[in-house]
C-alpha atoms as a PDB file:
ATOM      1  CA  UNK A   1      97.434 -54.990 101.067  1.00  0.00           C
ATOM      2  CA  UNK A   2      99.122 -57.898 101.994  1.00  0.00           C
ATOM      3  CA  UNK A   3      98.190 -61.507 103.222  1.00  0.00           C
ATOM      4  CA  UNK A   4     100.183 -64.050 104.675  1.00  0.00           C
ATOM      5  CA  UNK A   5     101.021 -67.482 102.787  1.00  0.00           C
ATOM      6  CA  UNK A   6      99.326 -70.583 104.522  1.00  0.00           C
ATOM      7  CA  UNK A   7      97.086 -73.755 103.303  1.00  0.00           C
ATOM      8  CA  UNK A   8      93.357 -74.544 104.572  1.00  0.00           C
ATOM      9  CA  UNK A   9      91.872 -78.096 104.389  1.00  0.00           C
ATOM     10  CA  UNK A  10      89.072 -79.453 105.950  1.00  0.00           C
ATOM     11  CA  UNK A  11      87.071 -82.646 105.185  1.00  0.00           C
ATOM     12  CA  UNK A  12      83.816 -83.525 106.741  1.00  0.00           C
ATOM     13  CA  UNK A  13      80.237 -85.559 106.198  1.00  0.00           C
ATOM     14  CA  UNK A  14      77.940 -82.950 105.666  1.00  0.00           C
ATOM     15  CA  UNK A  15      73.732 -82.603 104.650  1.00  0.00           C
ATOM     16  CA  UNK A  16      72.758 -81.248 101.488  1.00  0.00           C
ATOM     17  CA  UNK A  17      71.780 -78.325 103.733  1.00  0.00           C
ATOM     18  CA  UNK A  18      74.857 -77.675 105.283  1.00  0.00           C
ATOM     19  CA  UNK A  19      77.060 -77.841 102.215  1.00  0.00           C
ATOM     20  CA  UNK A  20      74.396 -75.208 100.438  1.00  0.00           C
ATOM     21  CA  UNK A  21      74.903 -73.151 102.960  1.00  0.00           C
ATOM     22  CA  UNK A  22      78.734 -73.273 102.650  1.00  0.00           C
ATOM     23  CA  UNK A  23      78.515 -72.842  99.066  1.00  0.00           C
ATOM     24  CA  UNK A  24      76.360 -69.818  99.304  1.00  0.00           C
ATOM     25  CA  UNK A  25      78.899 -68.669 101.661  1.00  0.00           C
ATOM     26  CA  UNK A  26      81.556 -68.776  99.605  1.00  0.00           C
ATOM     27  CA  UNK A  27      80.219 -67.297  96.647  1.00  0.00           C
ATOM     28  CA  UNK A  28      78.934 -64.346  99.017  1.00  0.00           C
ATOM     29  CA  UNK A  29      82.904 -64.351  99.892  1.00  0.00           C
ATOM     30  CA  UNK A  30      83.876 -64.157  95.907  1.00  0.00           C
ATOM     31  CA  UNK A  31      81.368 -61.203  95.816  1.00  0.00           C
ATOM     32  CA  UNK A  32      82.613 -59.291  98.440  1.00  0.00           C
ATOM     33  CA  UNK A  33      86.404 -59.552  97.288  1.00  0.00           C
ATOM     34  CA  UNK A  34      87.980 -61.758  99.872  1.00  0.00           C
ATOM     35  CA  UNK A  35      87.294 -65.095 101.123  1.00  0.00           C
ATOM     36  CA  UNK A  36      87.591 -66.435 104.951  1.00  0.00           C
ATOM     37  CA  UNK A  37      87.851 -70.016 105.873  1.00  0.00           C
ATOM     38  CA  UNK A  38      88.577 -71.296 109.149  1.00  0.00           C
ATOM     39  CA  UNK A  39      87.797 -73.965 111.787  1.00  0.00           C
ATOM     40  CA  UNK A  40      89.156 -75.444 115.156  1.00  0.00           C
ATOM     41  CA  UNK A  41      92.323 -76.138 113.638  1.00  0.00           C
ATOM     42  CA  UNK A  42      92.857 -72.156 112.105  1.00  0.00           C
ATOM     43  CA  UNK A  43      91.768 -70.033 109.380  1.00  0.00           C
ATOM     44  CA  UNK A  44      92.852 -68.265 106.152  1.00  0.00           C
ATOM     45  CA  UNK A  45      91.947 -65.399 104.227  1.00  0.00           C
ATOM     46  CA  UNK A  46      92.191 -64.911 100.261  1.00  0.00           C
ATOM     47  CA  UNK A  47      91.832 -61.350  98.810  1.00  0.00           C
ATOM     48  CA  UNK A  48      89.317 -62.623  95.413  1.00  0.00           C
ATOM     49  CA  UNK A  49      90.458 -59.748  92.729  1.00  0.00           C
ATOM     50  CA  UNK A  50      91.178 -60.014  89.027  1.00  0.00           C
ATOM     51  CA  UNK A  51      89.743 -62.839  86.372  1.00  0.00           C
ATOM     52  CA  UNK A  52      89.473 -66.482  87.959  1.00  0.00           C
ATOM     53  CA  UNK A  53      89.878 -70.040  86.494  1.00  0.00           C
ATOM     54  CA  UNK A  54      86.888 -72.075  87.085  1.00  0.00           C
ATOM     55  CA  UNK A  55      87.122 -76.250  86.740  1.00  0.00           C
ATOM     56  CA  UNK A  56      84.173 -78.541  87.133  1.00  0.00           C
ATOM     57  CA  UNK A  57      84.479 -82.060  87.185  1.00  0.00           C
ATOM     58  CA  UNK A  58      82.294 -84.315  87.638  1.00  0.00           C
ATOM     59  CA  UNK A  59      81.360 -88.415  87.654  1.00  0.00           C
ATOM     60  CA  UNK A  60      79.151 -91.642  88.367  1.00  0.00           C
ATOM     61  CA  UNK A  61      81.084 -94.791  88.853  1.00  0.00           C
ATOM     62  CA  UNK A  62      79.585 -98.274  90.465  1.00  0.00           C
ATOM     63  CA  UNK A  63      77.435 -96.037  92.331  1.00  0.00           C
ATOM     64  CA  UNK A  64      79.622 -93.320  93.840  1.00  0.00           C
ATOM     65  CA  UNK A  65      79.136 -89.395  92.610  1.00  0.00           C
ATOM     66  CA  UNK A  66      82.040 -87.448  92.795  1.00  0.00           C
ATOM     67  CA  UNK A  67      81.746 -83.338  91.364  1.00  0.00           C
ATOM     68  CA  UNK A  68      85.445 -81.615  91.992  1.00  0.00           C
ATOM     69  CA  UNK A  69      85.101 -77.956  91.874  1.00  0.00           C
ATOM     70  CA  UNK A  70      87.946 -75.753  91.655  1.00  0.00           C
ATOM     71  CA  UNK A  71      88.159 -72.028  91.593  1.00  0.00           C
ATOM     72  CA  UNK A  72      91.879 -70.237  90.911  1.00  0.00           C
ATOM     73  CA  UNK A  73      93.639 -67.164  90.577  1.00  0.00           C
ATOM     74  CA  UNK A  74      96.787 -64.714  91.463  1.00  0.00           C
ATOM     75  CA  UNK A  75      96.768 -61.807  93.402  1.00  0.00           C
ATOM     76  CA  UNK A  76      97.521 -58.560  91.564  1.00  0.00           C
ATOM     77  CA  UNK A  77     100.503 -57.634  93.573  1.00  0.00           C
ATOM     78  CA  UNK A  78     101.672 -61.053  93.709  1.00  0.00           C
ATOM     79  CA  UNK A  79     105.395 -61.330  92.786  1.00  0.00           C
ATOM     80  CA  UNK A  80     105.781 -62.939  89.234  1.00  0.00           C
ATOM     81  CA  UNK A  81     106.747 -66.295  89.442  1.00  0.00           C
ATOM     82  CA  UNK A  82     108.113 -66.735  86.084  1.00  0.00           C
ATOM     83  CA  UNK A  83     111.810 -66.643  85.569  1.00  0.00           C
ATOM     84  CA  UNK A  84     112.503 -64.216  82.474  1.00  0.00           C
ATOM     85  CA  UNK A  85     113.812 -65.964  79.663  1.00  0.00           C
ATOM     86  CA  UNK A  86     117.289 -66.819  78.945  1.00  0.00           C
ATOM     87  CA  UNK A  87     118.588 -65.161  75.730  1.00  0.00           C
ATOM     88  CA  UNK A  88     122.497 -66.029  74.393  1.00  0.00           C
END
């Protein structure tokens, strides 16, 4: 199957409600094996397949909560990106 290359990003001020709802989205998405996001500005869709890299971070400074959540991964028919090594 194969998926064109392209970049997402969106940044709004959202409810609790809102962003539980697009979190519960999203994991639906990681369930089903492929992920859709998209606004006004255009969309993008990620086959989810293989093991995935999870990264939570998260902190309370003066005040201000921050929690950074990152989820990662390559496709299985992805080309390998590493260069083979160099023998002489």
């Amino acid at each position: 199957m194969s998926h064109t290359d392209g970049k997402f990003r969106h940044e709004s001020l959202q409810d609790r409600k809102t962003i539980k709802a697009l979190l519960n989205a999203l994991t639906k998405g990681i369930g089903a094996g492929e992920i859709t996001l998209s606004d006004g500005d255009g969309d993008l869709t990620l086959p989810v397949e293989g093991l995935l890299t999870l990264r939570i971070k998260a902190d309370r400074s003066e005040g201000a909560c921050r929690v950074d959540l990152r989820i990662s991964w390559t496709e299985e028919n992805a080309p390998d990106r590493r260069d083979a090594p160099k023998i002489g």
